[in-house]
Protein backbone atom coordinates (compact mmCIF):
# COMPACT_ATOMS: atom_id res chain seq x y z
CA UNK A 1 20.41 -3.70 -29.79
CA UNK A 2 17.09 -3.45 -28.45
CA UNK A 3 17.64 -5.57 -25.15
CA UNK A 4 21.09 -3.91 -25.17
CA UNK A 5 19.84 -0.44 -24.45
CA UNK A 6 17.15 -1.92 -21.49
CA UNK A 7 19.96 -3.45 -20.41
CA UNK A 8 21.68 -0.73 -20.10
CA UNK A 9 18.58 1.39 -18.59
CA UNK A 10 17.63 -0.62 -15.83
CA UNK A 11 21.13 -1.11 -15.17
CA UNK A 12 21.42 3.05 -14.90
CA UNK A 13 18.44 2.98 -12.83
CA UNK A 14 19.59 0.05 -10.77
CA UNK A 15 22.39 2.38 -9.91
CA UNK A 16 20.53 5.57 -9.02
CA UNK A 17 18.30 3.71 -6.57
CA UNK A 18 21.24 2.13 -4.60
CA UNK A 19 23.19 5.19 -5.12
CA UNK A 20 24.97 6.29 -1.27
CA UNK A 21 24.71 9.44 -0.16
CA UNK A 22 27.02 9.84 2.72
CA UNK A 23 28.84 13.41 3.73
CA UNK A 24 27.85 15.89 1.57
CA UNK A 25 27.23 13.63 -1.19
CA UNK A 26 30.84 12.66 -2.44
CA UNK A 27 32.70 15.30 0.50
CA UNK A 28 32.12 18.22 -2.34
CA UNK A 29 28.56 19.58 -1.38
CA UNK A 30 27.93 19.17 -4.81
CA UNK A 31 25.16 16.49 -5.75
CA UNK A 32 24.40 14.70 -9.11
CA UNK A 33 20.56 15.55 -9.79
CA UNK A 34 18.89 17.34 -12.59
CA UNK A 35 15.48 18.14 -13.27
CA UNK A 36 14.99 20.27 -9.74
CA UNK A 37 13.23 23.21 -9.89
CA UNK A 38 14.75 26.46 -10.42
CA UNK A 39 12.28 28.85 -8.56
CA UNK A 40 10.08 27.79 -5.54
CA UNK A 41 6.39 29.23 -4.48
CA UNK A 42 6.56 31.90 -2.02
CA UNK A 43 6.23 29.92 0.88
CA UNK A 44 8.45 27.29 -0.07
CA UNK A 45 8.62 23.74 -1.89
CA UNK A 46 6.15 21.19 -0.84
CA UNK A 47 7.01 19.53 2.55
CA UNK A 48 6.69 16.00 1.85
CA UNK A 49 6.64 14.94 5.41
CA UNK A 50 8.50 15.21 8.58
CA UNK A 51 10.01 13.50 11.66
CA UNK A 52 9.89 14.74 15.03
CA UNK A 53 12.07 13.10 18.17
CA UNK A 54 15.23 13.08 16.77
CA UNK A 55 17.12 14.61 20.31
CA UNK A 56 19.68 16.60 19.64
CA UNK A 57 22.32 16.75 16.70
CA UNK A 58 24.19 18.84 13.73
CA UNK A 59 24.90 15.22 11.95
CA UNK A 60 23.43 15.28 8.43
CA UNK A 61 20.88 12.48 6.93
CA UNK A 62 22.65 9.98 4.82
CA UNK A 63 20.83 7.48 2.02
CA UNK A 64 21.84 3.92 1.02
CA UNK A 65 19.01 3.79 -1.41
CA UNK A 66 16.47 2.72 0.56
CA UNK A 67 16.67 3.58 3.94
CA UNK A 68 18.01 7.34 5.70
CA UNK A 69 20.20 7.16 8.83
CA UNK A 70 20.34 10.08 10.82
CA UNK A 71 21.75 10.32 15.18
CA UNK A 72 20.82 12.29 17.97
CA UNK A 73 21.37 12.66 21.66
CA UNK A 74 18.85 12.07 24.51
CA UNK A 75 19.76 11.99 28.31
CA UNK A 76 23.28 12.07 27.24
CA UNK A 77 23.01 8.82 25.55
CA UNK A 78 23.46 8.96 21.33
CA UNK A 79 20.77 6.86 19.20
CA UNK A 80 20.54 5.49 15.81
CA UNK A 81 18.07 6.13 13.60
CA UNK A 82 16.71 4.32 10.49
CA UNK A 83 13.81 5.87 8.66
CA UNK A 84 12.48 4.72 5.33
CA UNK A 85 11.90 7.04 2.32
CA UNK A 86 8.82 7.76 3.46
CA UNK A 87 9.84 8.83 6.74
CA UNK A 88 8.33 6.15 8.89
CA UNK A 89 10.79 5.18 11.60
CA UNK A 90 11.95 1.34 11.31
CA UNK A 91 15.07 0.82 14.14
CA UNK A 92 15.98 3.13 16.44
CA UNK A 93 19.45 1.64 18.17
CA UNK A 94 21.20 3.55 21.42
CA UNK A 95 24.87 3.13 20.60
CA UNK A 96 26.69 4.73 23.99
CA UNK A 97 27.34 8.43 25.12
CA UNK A 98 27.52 11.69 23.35
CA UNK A 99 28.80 14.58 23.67
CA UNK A 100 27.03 16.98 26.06
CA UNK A 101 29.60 19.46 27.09
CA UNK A 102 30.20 22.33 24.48
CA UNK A 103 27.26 22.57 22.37
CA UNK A 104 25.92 18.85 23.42
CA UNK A 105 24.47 16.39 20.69
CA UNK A 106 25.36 14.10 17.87
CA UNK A 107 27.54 15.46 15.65
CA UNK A 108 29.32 12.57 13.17
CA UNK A 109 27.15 11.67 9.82
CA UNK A 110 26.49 7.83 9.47
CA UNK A 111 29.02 6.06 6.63
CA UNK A 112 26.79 3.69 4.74
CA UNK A 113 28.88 1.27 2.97
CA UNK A 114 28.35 -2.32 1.57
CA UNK A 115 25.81 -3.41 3.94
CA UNK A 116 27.44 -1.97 7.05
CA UNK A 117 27.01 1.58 8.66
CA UNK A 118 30.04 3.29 10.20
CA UNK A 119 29.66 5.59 13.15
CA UNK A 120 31.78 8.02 15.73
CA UNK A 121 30.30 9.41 18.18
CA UNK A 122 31.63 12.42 20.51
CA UNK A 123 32.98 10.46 22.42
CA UNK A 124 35.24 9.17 19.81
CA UNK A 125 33.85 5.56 19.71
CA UNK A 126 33.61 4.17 16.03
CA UNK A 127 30.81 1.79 15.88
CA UNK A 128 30.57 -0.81 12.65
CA UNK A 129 26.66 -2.40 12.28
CA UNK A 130 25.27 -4.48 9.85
CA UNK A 131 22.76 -2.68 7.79
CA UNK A 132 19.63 -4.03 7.83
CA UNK A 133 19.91 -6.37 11.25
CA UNK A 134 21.81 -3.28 13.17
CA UNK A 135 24.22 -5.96 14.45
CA UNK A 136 27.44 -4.61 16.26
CA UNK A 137 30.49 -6.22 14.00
CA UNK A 138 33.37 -4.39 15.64
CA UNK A 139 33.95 -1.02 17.50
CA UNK A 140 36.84 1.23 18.65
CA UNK A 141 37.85 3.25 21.22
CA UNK A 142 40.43 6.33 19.77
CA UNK A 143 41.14 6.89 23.35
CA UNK A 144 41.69 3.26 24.25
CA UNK A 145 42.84 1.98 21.28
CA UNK A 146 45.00 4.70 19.52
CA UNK A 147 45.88 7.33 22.71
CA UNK A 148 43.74 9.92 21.01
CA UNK A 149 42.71 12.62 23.04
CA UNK A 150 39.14 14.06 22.30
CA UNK A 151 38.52 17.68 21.21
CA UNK A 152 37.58 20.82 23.19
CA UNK A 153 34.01 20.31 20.93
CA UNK A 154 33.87 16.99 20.71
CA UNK A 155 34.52 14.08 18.19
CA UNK A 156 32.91 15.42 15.13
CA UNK A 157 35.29 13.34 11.82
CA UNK A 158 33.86 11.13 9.69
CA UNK A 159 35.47 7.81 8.19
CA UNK A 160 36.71 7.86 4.81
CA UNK A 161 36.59 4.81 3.15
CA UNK A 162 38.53 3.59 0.64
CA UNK A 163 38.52 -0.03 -0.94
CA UNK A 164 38.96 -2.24 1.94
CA UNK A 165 40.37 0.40 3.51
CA UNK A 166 38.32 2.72 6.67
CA UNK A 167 40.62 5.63 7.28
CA UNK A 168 40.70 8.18 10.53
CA UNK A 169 42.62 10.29 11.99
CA UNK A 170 42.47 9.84 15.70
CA UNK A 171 45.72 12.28 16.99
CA UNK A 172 47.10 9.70 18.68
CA UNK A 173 51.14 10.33 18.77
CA UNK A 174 52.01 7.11 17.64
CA UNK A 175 48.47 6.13 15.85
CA UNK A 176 47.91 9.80 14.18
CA UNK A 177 46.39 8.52 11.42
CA UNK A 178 44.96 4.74 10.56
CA UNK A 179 43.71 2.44 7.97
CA UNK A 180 41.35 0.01 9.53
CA UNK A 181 40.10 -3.03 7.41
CA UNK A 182 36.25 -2.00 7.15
CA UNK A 183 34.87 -5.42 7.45
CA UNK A 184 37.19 -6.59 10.45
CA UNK A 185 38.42 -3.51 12.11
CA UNK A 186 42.05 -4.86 12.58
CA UNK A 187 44.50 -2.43 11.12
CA UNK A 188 46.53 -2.26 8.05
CA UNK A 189 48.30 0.51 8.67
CA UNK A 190 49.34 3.14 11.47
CA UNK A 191 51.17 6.71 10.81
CA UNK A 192 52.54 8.65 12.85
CA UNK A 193 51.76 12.02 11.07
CA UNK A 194 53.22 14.71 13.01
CA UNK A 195 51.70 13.88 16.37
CA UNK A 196 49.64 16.30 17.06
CA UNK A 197 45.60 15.62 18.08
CA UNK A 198 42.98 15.58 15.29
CA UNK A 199 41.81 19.05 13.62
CA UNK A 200 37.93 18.26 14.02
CA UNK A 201 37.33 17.63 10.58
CA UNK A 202 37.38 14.55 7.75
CA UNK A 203 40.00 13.56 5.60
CA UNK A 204 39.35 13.25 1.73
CA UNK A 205 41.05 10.86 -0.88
CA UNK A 206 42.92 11.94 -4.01
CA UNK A 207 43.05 9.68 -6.54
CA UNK A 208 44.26 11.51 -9.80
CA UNK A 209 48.21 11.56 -8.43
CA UNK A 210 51.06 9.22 -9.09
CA UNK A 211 50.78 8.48 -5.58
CA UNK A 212 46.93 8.21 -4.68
CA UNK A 213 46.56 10.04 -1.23
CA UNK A 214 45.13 10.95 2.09
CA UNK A 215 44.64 14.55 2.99
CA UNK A 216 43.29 15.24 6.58
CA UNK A 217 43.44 18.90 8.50
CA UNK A 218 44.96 17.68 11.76
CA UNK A 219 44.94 20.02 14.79
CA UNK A 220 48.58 22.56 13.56
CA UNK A 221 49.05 20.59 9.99
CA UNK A 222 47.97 19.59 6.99
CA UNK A 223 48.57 15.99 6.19
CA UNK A 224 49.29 14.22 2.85
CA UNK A 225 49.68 10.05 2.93
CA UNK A 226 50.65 7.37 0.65
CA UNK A 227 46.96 6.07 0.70
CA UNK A 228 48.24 2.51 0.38
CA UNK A 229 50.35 2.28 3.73
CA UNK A 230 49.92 5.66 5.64
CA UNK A 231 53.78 6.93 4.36
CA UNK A 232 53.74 10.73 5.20
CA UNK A 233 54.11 12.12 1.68
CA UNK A 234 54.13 15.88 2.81
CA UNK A 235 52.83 18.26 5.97
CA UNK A 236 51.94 22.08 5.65
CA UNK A 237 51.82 23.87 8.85
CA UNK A 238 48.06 25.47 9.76
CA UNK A 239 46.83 26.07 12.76
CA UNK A 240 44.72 28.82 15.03
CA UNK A 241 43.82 29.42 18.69
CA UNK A 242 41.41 26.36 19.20
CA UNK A 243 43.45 24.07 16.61
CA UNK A 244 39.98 23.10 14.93
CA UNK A 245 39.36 23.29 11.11
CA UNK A 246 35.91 21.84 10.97
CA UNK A 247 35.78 22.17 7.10
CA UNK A 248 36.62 19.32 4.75
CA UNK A 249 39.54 20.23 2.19
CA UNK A 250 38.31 20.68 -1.50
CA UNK A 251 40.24 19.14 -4.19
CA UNK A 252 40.38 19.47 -8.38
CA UNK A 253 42.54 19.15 -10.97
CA UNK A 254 46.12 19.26 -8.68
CA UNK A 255 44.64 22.23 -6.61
CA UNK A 256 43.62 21.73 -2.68
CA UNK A 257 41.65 24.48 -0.88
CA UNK A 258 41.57 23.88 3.02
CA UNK A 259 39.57 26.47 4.76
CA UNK A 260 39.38 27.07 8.64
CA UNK A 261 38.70 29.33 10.93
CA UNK A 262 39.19 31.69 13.82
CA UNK A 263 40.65 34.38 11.68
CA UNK A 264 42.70 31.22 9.74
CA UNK A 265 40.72 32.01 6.62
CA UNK A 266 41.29 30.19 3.29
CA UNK A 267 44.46 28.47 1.92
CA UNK A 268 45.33 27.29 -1.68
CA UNK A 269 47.96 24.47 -2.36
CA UNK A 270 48.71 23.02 -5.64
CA UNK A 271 49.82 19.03 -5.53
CA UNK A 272 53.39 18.86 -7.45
CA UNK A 273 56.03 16.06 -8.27
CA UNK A 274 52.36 13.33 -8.53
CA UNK A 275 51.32 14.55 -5.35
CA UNK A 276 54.18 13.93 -3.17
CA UNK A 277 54.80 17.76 -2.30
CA UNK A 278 52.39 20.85 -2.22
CA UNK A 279 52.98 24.53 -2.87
CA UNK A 280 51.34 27.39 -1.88
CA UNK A 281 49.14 29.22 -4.61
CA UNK A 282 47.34 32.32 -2.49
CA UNK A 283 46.23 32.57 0.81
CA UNK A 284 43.05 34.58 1.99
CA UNK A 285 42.69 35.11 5.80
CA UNK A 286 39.32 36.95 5.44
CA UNK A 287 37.70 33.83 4.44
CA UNK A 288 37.04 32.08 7.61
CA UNK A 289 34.39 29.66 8.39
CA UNK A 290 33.44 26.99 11.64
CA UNK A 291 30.30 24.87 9.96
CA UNK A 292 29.37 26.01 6.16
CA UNK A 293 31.44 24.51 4.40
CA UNK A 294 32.20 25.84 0.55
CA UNK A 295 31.52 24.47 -2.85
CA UNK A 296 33.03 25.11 -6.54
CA UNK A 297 30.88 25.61 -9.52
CA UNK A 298 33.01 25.95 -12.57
CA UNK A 299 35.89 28.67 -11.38
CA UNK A 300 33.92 29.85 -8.34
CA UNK A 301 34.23 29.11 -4.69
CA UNK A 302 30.79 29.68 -2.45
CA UNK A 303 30.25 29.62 0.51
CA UNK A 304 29.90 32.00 3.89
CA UNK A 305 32.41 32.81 6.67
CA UNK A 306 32.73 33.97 9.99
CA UNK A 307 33.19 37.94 8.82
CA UNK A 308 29.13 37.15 8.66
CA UNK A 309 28.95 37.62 4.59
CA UNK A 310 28.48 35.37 1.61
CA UNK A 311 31.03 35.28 -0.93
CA UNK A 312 32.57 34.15 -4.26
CA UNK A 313 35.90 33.75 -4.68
CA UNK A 314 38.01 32.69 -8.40
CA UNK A 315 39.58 29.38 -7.53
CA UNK A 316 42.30 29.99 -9.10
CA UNK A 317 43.81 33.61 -7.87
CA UNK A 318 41.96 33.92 -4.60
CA UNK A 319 40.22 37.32 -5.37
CA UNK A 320 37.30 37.52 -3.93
CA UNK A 321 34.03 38.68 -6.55
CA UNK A 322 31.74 39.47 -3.86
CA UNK A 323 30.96 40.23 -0.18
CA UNK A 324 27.04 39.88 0.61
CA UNK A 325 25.08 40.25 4.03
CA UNK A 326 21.41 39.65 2.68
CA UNK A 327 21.41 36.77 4.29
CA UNK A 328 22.41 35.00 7.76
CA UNK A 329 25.23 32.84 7.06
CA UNK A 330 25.48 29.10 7.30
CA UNK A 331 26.31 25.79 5.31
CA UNK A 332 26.10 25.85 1.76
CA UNK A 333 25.62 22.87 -0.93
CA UNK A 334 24.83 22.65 -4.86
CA UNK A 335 22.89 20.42 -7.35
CA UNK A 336 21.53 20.91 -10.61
CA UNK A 337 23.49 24.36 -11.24
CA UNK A 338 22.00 26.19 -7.84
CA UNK A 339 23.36 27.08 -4.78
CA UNK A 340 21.14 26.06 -1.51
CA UNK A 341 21.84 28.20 1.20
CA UNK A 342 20.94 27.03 4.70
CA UNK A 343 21.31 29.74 7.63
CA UNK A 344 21.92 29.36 11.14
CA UNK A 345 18.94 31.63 11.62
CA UNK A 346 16.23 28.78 9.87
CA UNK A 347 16.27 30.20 6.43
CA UNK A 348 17.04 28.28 3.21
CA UNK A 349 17.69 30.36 -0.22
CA UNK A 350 17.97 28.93 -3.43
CA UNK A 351 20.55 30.96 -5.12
CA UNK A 352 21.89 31.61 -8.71
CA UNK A 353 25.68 30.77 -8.67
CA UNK A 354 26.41 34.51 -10.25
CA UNK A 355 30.22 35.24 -9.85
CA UNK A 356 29.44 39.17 -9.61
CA UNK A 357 26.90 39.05 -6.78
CA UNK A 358 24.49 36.78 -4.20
CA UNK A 359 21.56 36.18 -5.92
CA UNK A 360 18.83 34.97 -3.94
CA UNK A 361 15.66 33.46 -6.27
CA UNK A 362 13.88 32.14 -3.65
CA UNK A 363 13.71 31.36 0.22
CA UNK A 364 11.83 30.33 2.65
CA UNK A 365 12.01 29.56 6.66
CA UNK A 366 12.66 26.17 8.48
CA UNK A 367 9.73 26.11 11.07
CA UNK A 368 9.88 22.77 12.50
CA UNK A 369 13.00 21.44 14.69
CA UNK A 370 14.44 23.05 17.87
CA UNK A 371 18.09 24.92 18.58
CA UNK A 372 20.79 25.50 16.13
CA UNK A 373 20.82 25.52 12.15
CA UNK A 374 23.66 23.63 11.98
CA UNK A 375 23.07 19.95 10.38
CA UNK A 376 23.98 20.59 6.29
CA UNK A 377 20.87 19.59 4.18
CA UNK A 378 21.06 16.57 1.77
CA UNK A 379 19.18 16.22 -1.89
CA UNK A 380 18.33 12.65 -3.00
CA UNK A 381 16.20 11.78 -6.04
CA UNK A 382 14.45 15.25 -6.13
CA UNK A 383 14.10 15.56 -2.60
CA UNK A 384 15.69 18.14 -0.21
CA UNK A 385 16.11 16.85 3.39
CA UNK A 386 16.81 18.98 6.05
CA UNK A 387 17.55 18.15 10.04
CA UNK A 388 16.90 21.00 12.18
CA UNK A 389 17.73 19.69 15.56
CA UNK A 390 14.89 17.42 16.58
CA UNK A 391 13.04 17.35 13.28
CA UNK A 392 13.79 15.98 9.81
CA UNK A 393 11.92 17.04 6.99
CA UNK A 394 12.06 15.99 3.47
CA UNK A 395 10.62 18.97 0.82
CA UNK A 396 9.79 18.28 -3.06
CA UNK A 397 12.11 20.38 -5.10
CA UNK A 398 11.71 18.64 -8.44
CA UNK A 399 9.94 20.07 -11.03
């Protein structure tokens, strides 16, 4: 019994140190730690270390286990890099052009995956690399490849992968949505969606249905597909002036919140018949967003929108609990039973998920890094990292 339970505890740990953190953790904003601390000093948590010479960028950091990946843009040309945990810098890779037009720099958060790293940049090239050599295994061109046209902001989706399977959603008419095979890169499948160009946004996987599925906010629709050959299960019309919805759809227990904005605000389906059809449940225009992002915490929705205001909101009925201005808005995630609050004016609040108002406990200001607050932080093994621009900087938040 003894060597049973070691067993089993190095095997646990074995797991946490090789745990992947990719987009928001799991796509939820929600991340598996404990232990963190629930107040911090008055002028913030301890800043481990930083790194400076990133270039430009909004993509977040993400974590195989032993190495962070994080891109930028310099001179127009998008770079690569590979830090260790203790921030030292061991590759730094150009992969091609970025986007430089509408708010230039790199914008798509690195996919680590089995010993390969998946990136898109801008310019809606999807690179594949082996992990540790940086090795180019196999690339794609959505414009060349699948007759995607690029957005008016630029290539911003990540890849979603799922068991052999790398799935994105280029818009092409006749290629709206693929399934690529992630070691090879040759397809698997092709759908034609609804033929209209890509929302800006990533697609998520349900796999609690009868029918596991795809669901990706393309440019004027919501998509749902038979995850196993790209069959259109269902669409839901949703669209606004610029055809973006940068936010990635929430899902639990039969219940899909896609938010957008542009005056779009917040829409609740509810998965029917094992996922093959949706219904609406409520619909809340006021809750609008372009970067934040929400998360849920029990029967609450947080998160900020573009009516400049924190909220709450009860996932199930759409009323909203609160309306708060205290703070600038910005991207939100959770761990450990807190909110963390980033803002696009360089402040980060820790914040007590109370359904009746916004309860800041502590904050403190992001003074390293250049331009916008944009990139959403990432919490690994009791450590908060946070990309401002140029700069990286990793902050101790356990207790």
């Amino acid at each position: 019994m003894k060597k049973l339970l070691i067993s089993l505890f190095l095997t646990a740990c074995f797991i946490q140190l090789n745990a992947q953190i990719q987009w928001r953790n799991d796509r939820t904003g929600v991340y598996n730690e404990t232990g963190l601390m629930k107040s911090w000093p008055a002028d913030g948590p301890e800043m481990l270390w930083h790194f400076d010479g990133l270039g430009r960028g909004f993509s977040s950091v993400s974590i195989d286990g032993e190495r962070l990946f994080v891109t930028g843009e310099t001179d127009d040309k998008g770079y690569l890099y590979v830090l260790g945990m203790d921030g030292k810098l061991q590759h730094k890779l150009e992969y091609g052009r970025e986007f430089v037009n509408s708010h230039p720099g790199a914008r798509s958060t690195v996919i680590p995956d089995g010993g390969k790293l998946y990136l898109v940049s801008g310019m809606m090239e999807l690179f594949c690399y082996e992990t540790h050599s940086l090795k180019l295994l196999w690339q794609k061109n959505f414009a060349i490849d699948f007759g995607a046209e690029n957005t008016m902001h630029g290539w911003n989706g990540m890849p979603l992968i799922v068991d052999e399977k790398l799935i994105v959603a280029p818009g092409g008419k006749n290629h709206n949505v693929v399934a690529l095979n992630k070691t090879t890169g040759e397809l698997i499948w092709s759908s034609e969606g609804m033929g209209v160009m890509s929302g800006y946004g990533t697609p998520i996987y349900i796999s609690d249905q009868q029918t596991p599925l795809v669901v990706i906010m393309m440019s004027d629709y919501i998509l749902g597909l038979d995850v196993s050959n790209g069959q259109m299960l269902w669409s839901y019309p949703r669209t606004n002036r610029w055809r973006e919805h940068p936010i990635t759809p929430l899902y639990s227990n039969n219940m899909l919140l896609c938010t957008s904005s542009y005056d779009t605000g917040a829409l609740m389906l509810r998965l029917t018949d094992g996922g093959k059809t949706v219904s609406k449940v409520w619909e809340v225009n006021e809750l609008t967003h372009q970067t934040g992002h929400v998360v849920k915490l029990g029967d609450y929705v947080y998160g900020a929108g573009e009516k400049m205001y924190w909220y709450c909101v009860d996932w199930h009925t759409g009323k909203i609990m609160y309306q708060d201005r205290t703070l600038a808005v910005g991207n939100i995630i959770a761990a450990d039973g807190m909110l963390y609050c980033y803002s696009e004016r360089g402040e980060i609040a820790l914040v007590n998920p109370n359904p009746q108002k916004f309860e800041i406990v502590s904050k403190f200001p992001v003074t390293l890094g250049t331009e916008t607050h944009w990139a959403h932080p990432v919490i690994y093994q009791g450590i908060m990292y946070v990309r401002h621009g140029d700069s990286l900087m990793a902050y101790k938040i356990i207790q």
